[in-house]
C-alpha atoms as a PDB file:
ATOM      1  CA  UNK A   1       0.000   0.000   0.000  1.00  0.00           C
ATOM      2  CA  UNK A   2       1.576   3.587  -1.295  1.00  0.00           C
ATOM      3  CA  UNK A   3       0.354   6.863  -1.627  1.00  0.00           C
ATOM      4  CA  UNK A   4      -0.926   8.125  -4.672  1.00  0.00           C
ATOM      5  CA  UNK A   5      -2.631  12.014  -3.410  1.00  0.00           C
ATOM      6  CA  UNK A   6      -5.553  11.706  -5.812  1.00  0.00           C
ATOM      7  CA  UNK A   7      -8.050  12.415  -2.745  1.00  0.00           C
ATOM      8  CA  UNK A   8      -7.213  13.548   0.821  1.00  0.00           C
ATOM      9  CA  UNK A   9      -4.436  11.618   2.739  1.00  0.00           C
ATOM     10  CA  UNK A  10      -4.381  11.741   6.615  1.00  0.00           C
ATOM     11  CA  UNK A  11      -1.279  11.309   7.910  1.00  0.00           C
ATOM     12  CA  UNK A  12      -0.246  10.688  11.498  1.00  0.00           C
ATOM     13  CA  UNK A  13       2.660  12.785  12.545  1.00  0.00           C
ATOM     14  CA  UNK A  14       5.078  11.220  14.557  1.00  0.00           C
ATOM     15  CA  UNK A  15       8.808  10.621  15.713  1.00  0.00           C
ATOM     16  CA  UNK A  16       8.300   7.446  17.075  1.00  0.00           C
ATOM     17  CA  UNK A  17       7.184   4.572  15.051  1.00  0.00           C
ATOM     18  CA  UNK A  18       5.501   2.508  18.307  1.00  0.00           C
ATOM     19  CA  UNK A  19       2.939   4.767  17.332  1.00  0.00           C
ATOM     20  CA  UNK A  20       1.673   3.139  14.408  1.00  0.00           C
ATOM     21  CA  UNK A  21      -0.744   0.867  15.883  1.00  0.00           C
ATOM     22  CA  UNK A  22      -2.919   3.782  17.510  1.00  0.00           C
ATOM     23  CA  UNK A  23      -2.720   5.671  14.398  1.00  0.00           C
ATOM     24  CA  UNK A  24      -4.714   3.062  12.285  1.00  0.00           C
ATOM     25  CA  UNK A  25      -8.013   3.659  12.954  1.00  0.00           C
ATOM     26  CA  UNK A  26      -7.761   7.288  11.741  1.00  0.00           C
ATOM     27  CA  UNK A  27      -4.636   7.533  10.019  1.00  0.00           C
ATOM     28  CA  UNK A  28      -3.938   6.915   6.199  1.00  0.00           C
ATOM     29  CA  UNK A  29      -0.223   6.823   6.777  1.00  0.00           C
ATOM     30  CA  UNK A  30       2.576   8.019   9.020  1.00  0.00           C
ATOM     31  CA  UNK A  31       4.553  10.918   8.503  1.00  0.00           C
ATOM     32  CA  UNK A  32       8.012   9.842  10.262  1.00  0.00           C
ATOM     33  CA  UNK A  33       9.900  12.785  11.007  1.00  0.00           C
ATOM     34  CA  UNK A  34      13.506  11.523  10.836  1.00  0.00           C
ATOM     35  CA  UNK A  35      14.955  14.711  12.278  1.00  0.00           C
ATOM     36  CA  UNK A  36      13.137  14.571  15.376  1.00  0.00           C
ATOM     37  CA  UNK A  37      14.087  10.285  16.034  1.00  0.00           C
ATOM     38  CA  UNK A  38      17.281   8.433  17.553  1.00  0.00           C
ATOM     39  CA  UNK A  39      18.894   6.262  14.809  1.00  0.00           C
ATOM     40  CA  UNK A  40      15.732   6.926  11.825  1.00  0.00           C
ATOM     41  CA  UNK A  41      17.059   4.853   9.427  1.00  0.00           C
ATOM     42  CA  UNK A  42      17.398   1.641  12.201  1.00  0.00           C
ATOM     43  CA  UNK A  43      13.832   2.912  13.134  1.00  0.00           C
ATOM     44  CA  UNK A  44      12.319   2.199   9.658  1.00  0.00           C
ATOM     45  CA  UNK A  45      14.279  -0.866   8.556  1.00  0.00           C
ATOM     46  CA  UNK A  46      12.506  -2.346  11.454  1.00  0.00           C
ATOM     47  CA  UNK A  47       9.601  -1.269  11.080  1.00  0.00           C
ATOM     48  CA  UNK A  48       7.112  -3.695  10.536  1.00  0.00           C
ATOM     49  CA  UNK A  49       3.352  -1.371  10.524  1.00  0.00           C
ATOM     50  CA  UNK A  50       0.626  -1.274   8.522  1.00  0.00           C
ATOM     51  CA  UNK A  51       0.344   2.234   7.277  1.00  0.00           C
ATOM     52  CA  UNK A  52       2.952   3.438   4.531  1.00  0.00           C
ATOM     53  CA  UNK A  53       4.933   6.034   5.792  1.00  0.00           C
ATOM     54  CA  UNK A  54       6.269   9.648   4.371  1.00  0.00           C
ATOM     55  CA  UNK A  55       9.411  10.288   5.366  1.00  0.00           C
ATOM     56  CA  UNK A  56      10.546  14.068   6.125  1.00  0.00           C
ATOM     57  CA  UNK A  57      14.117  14.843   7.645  1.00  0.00           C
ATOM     58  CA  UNK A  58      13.393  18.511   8.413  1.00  0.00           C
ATOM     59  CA  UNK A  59      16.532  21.202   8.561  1.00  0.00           C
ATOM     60  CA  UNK A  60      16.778  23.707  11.593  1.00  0.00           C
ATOM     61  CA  UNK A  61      16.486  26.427   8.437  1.00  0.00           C
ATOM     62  CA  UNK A  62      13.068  25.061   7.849  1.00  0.00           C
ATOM     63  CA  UNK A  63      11.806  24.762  11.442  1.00  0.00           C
ATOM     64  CA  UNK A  64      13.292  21.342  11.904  1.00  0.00           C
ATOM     65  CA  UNK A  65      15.671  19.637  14.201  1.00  0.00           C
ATOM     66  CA  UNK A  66      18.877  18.273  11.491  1.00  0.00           C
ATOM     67  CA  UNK A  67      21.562  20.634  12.236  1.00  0.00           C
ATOM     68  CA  UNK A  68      24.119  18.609  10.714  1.00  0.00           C
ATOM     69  CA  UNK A  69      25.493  19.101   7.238  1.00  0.00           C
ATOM     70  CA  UNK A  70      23.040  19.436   4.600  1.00  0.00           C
ATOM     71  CA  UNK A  71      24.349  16.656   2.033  1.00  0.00           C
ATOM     72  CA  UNK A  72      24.097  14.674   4.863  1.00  0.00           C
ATOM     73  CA  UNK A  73      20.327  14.805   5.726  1.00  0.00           C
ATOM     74  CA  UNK A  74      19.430  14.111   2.260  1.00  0.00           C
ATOM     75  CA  UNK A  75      21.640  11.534   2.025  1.00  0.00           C
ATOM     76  CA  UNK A  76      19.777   9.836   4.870  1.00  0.00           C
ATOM     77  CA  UNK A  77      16.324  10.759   3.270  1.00  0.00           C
ATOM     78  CA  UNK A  78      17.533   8.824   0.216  1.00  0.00           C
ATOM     79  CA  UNK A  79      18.251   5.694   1.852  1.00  0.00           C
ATOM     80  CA  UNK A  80      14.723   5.798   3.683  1.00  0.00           C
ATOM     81  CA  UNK A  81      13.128   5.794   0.155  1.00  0.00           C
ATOM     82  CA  UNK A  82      14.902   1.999  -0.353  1.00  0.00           C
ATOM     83  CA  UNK A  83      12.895   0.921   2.425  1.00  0.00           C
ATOM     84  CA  UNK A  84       9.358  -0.869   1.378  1.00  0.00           C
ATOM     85  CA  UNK A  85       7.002   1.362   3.699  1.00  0.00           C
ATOM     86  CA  UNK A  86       8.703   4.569   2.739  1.00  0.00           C
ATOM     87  CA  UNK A  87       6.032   5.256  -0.153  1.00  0.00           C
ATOM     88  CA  UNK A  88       6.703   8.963  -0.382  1.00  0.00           C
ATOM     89  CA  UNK A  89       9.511  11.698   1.178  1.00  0.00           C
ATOM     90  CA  UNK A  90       9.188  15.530   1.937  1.00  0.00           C
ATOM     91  CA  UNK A  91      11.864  17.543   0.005  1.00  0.00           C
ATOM     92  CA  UNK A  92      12.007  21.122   0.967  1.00  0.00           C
ATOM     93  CA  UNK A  93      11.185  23.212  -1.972  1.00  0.00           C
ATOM     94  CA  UNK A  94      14.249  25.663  -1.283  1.00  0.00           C
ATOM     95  CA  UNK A  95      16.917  22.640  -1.501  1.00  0.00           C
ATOM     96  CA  UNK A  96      15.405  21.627  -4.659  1.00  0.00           C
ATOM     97  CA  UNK A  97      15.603  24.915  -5.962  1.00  0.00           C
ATOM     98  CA  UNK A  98      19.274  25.316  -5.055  1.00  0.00           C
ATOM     99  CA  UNK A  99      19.884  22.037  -6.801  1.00  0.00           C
ATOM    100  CA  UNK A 100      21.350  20.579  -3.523  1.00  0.00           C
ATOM    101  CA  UNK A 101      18.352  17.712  -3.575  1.00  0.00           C
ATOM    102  CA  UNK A 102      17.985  16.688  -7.337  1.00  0.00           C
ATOM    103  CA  UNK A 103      19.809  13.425  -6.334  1.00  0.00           C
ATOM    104  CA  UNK A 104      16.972  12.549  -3.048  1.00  0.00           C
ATOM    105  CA  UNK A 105      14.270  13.189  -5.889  1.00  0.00           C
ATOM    106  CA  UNK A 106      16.211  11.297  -8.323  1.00  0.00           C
ATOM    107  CA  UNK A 107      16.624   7.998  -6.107  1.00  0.00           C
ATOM    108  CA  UNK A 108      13.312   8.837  -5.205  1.00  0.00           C
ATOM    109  CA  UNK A 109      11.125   8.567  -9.110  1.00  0.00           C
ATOM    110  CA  UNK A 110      13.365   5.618  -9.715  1.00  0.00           C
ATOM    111  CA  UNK A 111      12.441   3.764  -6.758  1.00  0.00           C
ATOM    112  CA  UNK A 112       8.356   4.414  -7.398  1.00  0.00           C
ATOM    113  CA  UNK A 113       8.240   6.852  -4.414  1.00  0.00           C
ATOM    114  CA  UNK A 114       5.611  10.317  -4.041  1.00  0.00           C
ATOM    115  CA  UNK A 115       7.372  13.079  -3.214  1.00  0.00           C
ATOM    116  CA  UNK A 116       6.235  16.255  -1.724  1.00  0.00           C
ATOM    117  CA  UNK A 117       8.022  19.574  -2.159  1.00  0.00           C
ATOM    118  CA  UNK A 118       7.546  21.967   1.426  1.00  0.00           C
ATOM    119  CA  UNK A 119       7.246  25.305   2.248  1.00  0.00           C
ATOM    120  CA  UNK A 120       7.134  27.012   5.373  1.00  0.00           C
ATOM    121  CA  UNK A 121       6.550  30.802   6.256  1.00  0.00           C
ATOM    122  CA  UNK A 122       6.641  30.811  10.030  1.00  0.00           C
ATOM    123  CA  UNK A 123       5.810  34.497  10.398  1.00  0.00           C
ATOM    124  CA  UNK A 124       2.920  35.360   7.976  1.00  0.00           C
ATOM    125  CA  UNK A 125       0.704  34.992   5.487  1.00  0.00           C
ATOM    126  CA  UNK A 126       1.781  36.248   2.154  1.00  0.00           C
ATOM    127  CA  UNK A 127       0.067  37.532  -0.525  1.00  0.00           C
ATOM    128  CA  UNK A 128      -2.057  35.219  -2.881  1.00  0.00           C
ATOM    129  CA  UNK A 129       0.168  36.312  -5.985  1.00  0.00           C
ATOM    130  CA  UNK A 130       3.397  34.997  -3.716  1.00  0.00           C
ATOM    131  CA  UNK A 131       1.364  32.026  -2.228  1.00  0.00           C
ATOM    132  CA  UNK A 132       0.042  31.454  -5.947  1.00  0.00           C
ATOM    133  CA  UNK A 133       3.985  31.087  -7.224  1.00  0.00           C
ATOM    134  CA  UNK A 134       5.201  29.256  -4.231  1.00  0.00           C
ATOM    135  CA  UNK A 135       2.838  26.725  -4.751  1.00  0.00           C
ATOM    136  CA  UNK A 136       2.843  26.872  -8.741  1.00  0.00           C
ATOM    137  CA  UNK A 137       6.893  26.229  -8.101  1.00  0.00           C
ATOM    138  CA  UNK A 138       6.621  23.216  -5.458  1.00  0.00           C
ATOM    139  CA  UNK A 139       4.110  21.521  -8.004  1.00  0.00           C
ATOM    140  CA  UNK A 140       6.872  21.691 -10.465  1.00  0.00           C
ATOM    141  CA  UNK A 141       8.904  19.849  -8.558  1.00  0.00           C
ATOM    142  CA  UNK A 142       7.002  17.215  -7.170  1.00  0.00           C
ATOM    143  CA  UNK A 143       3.968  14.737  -6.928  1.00  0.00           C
ATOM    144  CA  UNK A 144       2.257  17.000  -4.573  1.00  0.00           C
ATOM    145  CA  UNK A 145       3.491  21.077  -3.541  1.00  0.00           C
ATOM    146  CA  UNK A 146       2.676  21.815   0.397  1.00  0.00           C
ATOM    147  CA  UNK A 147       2.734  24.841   1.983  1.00  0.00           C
ATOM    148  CA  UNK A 148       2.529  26.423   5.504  1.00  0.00           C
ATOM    149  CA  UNK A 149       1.644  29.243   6.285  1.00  0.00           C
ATOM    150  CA  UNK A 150       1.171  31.183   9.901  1.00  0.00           C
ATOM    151  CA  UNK A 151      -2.127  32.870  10.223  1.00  0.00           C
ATOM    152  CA  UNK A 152      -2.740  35.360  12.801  1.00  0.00           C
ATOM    153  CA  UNK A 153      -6.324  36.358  11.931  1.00  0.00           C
ATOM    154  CA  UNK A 154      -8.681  34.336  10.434  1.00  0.00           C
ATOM    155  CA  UNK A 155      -8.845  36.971   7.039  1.00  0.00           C
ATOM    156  CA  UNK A 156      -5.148  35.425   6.923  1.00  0.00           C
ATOM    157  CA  UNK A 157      -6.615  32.252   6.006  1.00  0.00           C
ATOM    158  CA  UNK A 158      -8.976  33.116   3.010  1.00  0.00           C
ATOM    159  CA  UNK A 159      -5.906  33.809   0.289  1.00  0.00           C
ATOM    160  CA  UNK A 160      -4.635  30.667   1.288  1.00  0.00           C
ATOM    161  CA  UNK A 161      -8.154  28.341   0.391  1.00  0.00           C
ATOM    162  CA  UNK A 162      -8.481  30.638  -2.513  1.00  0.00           C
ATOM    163  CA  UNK A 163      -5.314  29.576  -3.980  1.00  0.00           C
ATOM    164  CA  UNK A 164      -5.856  26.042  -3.015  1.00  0.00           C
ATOM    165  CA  UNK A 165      -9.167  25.722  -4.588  1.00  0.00           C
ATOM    166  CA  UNK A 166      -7.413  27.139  -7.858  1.00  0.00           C
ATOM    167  CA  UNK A 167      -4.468  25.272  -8.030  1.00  0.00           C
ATOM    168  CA  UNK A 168      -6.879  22.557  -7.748  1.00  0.00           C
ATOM    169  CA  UNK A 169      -9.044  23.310 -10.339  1.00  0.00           C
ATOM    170  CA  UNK A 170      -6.499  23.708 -12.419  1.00  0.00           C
ATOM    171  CA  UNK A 171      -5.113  19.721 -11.854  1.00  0.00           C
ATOM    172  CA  UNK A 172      -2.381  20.995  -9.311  1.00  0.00           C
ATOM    173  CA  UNK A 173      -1.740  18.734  -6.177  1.00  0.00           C
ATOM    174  CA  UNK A 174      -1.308  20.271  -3.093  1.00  0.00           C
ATOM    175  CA  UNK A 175      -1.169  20.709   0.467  1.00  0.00           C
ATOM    176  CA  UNK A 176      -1.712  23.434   2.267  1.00  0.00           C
ATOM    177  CA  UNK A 177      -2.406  24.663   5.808  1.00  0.00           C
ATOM    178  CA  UNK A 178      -1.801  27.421   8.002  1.00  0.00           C
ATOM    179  CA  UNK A 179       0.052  27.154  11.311  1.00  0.00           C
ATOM    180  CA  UNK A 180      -1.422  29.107  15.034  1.00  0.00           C
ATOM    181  CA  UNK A 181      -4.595  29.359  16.500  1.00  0.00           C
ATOM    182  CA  UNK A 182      -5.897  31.526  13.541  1.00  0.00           C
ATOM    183  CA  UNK A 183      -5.309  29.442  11.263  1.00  0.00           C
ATOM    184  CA  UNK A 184      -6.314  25.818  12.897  1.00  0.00           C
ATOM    185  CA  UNK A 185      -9.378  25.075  11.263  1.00  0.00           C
ATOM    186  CA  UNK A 186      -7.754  25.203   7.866  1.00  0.00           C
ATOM    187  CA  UNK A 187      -6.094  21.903   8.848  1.00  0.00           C
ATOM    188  CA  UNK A 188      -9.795  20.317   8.455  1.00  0.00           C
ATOM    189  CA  UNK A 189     -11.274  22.962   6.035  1.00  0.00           C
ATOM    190  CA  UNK A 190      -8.441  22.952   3.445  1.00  0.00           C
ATOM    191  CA  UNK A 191      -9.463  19.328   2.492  1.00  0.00           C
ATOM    192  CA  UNK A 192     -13.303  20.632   1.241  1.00  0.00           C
ATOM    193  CA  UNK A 193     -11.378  23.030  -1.422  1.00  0.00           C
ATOM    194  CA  UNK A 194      -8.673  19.953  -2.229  1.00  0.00           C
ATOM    195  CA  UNK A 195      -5.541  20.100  -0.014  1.00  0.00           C
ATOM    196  CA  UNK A 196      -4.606  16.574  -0.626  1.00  0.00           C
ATOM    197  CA  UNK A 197      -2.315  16.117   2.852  1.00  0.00           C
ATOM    198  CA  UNK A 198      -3.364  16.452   6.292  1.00  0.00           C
ATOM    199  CA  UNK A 199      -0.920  16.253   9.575  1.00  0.00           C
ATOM    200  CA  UNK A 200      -2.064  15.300  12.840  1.00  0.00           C
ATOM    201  CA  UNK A 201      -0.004  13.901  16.464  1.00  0.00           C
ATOM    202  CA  UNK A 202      -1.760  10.895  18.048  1.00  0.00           C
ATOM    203  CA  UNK A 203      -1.200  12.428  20.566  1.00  0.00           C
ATOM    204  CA  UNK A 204      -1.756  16.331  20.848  1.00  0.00           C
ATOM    205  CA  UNK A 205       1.322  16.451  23.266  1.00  0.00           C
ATOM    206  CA  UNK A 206       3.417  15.388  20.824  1.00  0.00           C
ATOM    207  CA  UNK A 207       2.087  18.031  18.009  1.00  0.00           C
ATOM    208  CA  UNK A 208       4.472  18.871  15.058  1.00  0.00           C
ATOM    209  CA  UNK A 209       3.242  22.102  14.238  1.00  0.00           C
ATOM    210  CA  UNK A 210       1.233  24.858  15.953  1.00  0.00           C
ATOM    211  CA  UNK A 211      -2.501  24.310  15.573  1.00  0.00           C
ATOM    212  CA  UNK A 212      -2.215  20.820  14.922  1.00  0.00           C
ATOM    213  CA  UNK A 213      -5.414  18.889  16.236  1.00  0.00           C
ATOM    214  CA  UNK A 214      -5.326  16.017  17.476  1.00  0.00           C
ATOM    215  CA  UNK A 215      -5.730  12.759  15.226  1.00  0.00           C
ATOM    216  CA  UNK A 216      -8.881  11.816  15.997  1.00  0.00           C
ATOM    217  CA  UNK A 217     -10.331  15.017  16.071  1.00  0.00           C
ATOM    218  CA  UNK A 218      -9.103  16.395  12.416  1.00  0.00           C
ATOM    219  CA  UNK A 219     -10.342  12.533  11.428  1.00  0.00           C
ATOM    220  CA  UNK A 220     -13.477  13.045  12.045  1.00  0.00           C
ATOM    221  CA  UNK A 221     -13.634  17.078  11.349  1.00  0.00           C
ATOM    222  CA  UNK A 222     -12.786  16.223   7.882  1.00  0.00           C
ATOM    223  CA  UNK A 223     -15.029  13.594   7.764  1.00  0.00           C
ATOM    224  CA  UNK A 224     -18.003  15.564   8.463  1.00  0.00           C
ATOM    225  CA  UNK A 225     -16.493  18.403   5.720  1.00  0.00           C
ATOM    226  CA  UNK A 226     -16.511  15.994   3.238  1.00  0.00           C
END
């Protein structure tokens, strides 16, 4: 079982993959954050779950925890993608405009795996022409183009389900939310004008992103959008 983004995907956001088994009754998937696990790679050659997983290995530069050398994280994402359950990996969009990931994405279209090209703005809400082009250029590069945002009223949030709902009109993929309070209910909204990824902890100790809710609860919000 992979990915393929044609309709919603709920994934279960986690460092931990123990977690798998409580994340099946809502969850379509995992995503495994690699940056944020002891020994990632010995973590998902022994995994042995049901849901696929997306792998992400998020920089410090991108609100992650890698603070090693650059070559190296990818490097690590790459091997992930030989691994059965890795069905799809999370490329930041700047590294694969700098030319510093073509290799990850490379290993990772030979090998049959999704992968999503990130943004993250973790001070506002831009414009809809500049959320419009971000987006437009993160589609180019990959199977699906996600962005966050960070809201901090809900008008914040209207550019952003405008642009979604054109993009995906137009046959774009993507994945979009926006991070804080202000901007929480996009995680379950977004889906109704055809974000194709959501995040959510098990657990909403263990959240990944402001505003996350919990994965139960943005289960069945989105269920009830639908």
């Amino acid at each position: 079982m992979g990915f393929d983004f044609d309709s919603f995907t709920l994934l279960a956001s986690t460092a931990d993959l123990a977690d798998e088994p409580a994340a099946r009754e809502h969850a379509d998937g995992l995503e495994f954050r690699m940056d944020l696990a002891d020994d990632p790679l010995e973590a998902l050659a022994d995994y042995d779950g049901e849901l696929p997983i997306l792998a992400t290995n998020r920089p410090t530069w991108e609100g992650g925890e890698f603070d090693g050398d650059d070559a190296d994280r990818l490097d690590d994402l790459a091997e992930a993608t030989a691994l059965d359950a890795v069905r799809a990996i999370d490329v930041e969009l700047a590294s694969l405009e700098a030319g510093t990931a073509d290799a990850v994405s490379e290993t990772a279209r030979e090998r049959d795996v999704a992968v999503v090209a990130s943004a993250h703005d973790f001070e506002e809400t831009p414009d809809e022409i500049e959320l419009l082009e971000t987006l437009n250029d993160a589609c180019e590069y990959a199977d699906v183009g996600k962005l966050a945002v960070t809201a901090h009223s809900r008008e914040d949030t209207l550019g952003l389900l405008a642009v979604t709902h054109r993009l995906t009109a137009s046959g774009k993929a993507v994945a979009t939310m926006a991070m804080g309070e202000a901007g929480s209910h996009t995680r379950a909204v977004a889906p109704v004008y055809g974000s194709r990824i959501g995040y959510a902890p098990v657990d909403p100790a263990e959240a990944t992103a402001p505003g996350q809710y919990d994965l139960e609860t943005l289960s069945q919000l989105v269920a009830r959008l639908e």
